[in-house]
C-alpha atoms as a PDB file:
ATOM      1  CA  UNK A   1     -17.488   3.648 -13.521  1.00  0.00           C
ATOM      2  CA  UNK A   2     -17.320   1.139 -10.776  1.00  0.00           C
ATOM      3  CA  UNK A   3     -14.505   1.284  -8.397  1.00  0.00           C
ATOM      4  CA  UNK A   4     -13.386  -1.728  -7.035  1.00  0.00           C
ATOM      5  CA  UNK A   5     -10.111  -2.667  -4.931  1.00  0.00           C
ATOM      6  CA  UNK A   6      -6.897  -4.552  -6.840  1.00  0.00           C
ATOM      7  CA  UNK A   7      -6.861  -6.398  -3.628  1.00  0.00           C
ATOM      8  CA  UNK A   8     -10.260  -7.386  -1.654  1.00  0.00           C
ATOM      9  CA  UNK A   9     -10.143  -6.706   2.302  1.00  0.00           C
ATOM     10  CA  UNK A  10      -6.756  -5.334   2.146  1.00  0.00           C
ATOM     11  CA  UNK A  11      -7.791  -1.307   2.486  1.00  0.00           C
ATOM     12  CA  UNK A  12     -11.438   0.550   2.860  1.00  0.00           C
ATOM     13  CA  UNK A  13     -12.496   4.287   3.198  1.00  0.00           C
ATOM     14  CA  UNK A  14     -11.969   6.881   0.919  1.00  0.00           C
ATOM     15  CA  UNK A  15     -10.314  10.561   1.568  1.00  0.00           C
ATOM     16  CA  UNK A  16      -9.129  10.791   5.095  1.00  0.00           C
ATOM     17  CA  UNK A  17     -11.070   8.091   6.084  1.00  0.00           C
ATOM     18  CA  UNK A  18      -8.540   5.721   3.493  1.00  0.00           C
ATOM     19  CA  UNK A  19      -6.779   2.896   5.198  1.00  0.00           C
ATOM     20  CA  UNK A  20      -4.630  -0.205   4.952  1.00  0.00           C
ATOM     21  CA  UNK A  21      -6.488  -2.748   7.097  1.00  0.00           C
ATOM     22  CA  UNK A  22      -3.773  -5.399   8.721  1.00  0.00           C
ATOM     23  CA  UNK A  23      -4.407  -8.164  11.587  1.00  0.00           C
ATOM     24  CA  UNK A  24      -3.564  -7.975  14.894  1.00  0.00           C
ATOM     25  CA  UNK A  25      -2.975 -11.455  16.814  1.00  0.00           C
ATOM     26  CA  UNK A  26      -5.073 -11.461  20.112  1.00  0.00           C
ATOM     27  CA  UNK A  27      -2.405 -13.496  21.762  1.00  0.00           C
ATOM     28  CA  UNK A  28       0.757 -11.629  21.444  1.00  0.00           C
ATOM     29  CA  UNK A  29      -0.479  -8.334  19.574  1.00  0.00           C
ATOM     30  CA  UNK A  30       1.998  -8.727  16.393  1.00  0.00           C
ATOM     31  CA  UNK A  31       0.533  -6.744  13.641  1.00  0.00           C
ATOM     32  CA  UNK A  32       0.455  -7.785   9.391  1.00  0.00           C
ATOM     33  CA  UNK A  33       0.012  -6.391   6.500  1.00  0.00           C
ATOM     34  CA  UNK A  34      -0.609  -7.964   4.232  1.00  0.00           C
ATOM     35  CA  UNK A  35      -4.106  -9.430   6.764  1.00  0.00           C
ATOM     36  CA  UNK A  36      -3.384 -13.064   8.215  1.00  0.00           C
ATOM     37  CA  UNK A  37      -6.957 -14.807   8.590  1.00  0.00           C
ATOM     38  CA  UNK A  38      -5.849 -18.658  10.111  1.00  0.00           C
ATOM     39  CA  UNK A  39      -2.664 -17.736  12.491  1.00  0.00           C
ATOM     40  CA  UNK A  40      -0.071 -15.667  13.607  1.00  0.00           C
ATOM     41  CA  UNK A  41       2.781 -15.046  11.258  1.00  0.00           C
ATOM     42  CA  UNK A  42       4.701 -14.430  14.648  1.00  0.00           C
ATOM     43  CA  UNK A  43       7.327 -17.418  14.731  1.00  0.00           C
ATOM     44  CA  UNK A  44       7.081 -17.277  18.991  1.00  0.00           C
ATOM     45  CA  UNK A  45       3.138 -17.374  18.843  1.00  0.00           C
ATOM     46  CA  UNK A  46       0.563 -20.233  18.183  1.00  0.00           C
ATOM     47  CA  UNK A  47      -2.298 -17.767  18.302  1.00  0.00           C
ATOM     48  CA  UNK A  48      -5.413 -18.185  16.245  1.00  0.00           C
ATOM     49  CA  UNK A  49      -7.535 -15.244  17.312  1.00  0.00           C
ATOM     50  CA  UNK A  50      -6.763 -12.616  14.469  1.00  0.00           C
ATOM     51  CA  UNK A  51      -8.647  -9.023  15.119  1.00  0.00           C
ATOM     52  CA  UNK A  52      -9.026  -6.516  11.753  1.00  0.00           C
ATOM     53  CA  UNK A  53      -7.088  -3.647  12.595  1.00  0.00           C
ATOM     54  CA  UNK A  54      -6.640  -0.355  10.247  1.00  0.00           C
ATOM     55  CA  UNK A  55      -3.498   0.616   9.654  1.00  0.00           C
ATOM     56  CA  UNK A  56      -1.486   4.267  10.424  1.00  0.00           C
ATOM     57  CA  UNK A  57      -1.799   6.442   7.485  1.00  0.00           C
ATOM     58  CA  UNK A  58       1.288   7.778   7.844  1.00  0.00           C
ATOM     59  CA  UNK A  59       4.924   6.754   7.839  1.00  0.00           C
ATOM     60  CA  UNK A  60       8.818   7.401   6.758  1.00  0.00           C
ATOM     61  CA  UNK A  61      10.126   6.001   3.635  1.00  0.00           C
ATOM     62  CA  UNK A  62      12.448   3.738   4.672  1.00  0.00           C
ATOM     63  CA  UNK A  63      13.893   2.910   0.723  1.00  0.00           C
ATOM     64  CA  UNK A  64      12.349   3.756  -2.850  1.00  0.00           C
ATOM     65  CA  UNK A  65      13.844   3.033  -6.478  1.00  0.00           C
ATOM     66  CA  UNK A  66      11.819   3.373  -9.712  1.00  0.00           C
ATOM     67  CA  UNK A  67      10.566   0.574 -11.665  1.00  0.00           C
ATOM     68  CA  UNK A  68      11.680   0.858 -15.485  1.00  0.00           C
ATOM     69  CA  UNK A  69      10.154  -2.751 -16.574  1.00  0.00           C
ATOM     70  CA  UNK A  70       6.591  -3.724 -17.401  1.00  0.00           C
ATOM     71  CA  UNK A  71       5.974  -6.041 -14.765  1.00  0.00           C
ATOM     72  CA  UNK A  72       4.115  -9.768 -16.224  1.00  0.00           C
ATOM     73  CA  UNK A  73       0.402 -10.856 -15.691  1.00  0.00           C
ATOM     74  CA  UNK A  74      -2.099 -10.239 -13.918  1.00  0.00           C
ATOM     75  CA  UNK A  75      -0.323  -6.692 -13.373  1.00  0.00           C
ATOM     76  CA  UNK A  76      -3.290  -5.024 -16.009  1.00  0.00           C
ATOM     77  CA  UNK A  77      -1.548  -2.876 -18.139  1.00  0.00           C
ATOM     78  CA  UNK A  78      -1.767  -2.566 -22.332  1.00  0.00           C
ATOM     79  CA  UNK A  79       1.105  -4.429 -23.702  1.00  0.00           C
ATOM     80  CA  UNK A  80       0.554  -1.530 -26.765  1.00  0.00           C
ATOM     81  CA  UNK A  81       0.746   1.437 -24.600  1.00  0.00           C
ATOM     82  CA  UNK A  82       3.942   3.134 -23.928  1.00  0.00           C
ATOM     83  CA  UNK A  83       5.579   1.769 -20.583  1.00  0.00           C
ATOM     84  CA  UNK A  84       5.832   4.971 -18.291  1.00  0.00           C
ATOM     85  CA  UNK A  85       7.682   3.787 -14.928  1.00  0.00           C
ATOM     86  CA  UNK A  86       6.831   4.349 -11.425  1.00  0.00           C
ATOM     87  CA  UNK A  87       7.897   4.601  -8.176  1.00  0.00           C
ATOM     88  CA  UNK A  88       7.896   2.283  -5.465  1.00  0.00           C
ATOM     89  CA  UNK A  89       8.647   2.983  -2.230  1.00  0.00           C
ATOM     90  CA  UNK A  90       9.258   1.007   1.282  1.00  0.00           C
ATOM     91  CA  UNK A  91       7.709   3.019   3.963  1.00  0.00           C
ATOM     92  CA  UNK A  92       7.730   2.230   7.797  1.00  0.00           C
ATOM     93  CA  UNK A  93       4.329   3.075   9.469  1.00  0.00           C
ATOM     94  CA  UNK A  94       4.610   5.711  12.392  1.00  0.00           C
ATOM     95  CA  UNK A  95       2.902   2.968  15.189  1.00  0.00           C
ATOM     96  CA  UNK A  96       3.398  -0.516  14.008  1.00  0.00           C
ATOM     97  CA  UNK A  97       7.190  -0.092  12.916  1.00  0.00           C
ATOM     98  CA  UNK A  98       6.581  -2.342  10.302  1.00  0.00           C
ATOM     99  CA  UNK A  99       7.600  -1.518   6.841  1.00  0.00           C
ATOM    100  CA  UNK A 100       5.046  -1.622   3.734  1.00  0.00           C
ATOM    101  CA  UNK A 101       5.453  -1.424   0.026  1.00  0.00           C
ATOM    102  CA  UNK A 102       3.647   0.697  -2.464  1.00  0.00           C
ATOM    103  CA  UNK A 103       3.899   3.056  -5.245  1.00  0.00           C
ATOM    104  CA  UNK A 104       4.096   6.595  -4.875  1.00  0.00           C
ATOM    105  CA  UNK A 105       1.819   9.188  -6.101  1.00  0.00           C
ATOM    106  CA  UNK A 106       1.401   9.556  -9.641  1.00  0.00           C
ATOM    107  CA  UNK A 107       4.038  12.665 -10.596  1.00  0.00           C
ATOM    108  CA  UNK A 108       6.071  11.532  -6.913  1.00  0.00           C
ATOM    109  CA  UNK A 109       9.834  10.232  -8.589  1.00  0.00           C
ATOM    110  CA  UNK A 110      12.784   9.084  -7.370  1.00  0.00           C
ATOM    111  CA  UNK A 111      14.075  12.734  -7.533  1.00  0.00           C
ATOM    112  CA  UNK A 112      11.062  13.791  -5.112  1.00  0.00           C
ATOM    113  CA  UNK A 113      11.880  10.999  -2.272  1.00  0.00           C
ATOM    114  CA  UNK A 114      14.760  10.960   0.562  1.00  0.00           C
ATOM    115  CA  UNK A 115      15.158   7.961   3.068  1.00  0.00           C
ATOM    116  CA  UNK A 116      13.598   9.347   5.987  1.00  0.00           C
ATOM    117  CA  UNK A 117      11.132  11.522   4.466  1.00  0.00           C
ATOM    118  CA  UNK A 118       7.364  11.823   6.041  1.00  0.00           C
ATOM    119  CA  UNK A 119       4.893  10.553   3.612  1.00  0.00           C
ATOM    120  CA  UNK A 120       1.242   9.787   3.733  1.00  0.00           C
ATOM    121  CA  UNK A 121      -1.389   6.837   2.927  1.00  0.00           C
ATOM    122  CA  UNK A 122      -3.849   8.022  -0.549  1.00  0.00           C
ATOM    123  CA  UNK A 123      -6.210   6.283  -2.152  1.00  0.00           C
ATOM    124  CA  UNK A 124      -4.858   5.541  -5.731  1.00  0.00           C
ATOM    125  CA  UNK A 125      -5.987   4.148  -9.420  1.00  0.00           C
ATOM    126  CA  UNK A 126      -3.830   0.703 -10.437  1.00  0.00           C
ATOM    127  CA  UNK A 127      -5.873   0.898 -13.793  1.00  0.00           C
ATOM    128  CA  UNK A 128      -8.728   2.023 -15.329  1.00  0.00           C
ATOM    129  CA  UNK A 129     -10.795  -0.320 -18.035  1.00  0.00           C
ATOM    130  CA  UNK A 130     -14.022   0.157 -19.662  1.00  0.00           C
ATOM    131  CA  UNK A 131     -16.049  -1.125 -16.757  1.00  0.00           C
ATOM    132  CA  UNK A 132     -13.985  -0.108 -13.774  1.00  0.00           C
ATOM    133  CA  UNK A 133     -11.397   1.866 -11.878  1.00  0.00           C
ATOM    134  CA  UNK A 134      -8.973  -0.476 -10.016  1.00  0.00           C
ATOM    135  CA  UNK A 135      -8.440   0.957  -6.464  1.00  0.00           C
ATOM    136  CA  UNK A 136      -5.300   0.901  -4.845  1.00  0.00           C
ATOM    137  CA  UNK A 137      -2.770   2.771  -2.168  1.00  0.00           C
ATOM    138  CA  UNK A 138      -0.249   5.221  -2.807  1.00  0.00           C
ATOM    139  CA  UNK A 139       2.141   7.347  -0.671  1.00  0.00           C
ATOM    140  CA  UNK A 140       3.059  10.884  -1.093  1.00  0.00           C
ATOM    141  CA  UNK A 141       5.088  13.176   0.675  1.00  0.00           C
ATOM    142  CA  UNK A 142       3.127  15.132   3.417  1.00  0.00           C
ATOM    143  CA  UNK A 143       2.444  18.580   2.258  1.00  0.00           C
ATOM    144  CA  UNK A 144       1.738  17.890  -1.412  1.00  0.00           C
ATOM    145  CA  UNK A 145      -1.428  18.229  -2.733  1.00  0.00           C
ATOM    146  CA  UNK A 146      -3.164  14.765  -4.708  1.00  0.00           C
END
């Protein structure tokens, strides 16, 4: 099956090599995720000059709660299927000290998860149709095996 990203541009690599890829503004060195491509998102900065820059792989989660609705289009899920809900945590990246959302691991709940906690960047699966695998992030406590 082909593998292709929920999101274009917005993480590459695959194993260790799995990123988020942000911008960083030339001018003033601000850093985003989710990628800026015209200007800088930094209120104090007119800079332009926007530079692709991966993102740490690891962080602390900063909040987390479970999500026990079926969220609306384009999430792809089957509106037959049973709804199974998942976590989503808030995790602040080691260097940029910015926080970024994501769902955890599949089999990572609430239960698993303290604020604070170290946790990890891995490649996930959003969905999975006849054609494709939809590629996405997850985060999972450091130390657990995928």
């Amino acid at each position: 099956m082909e593998r292709t990203p929920v999101v274009s541009g917005w993480f590459s690599g695959d194993g260790d090599d799995f990123r988020l890829l942000g911008t960083r503004c030339r001018a003033c060195g601000s850093v985003f995720f989710p990628r800026a491509d015209a200007f800088c998102r930094n209120p104090s900065c007119d800079g332009t000059e926007l530079d692709q820059t991966p993102l740490s792989r690891t962080g602390t989660v900063w909040s987390y709660t479970d999500s026990r609705y079926r969220p609306p289009a384009p999430y792809p899920c089957d509106p037959e299927a049973p709804w199974e809900p998942f976590t989503v945590l808030a995790v602040e990246l080691a260097a940029e000290r910015m926080v970024v959302l994501g769902q955890a691991a599949p089999d990572v709940t609430t239960a698993d998860l303290a604020v604070g906690m170290a946790v990890e960047l891995v490649p996930g699966v959003l969905h999975r149709d006849a054609e494709r695998v939809w590629g996405t992030w997850h985060w999972r406590p450091t130390g657990v095996a995928v």
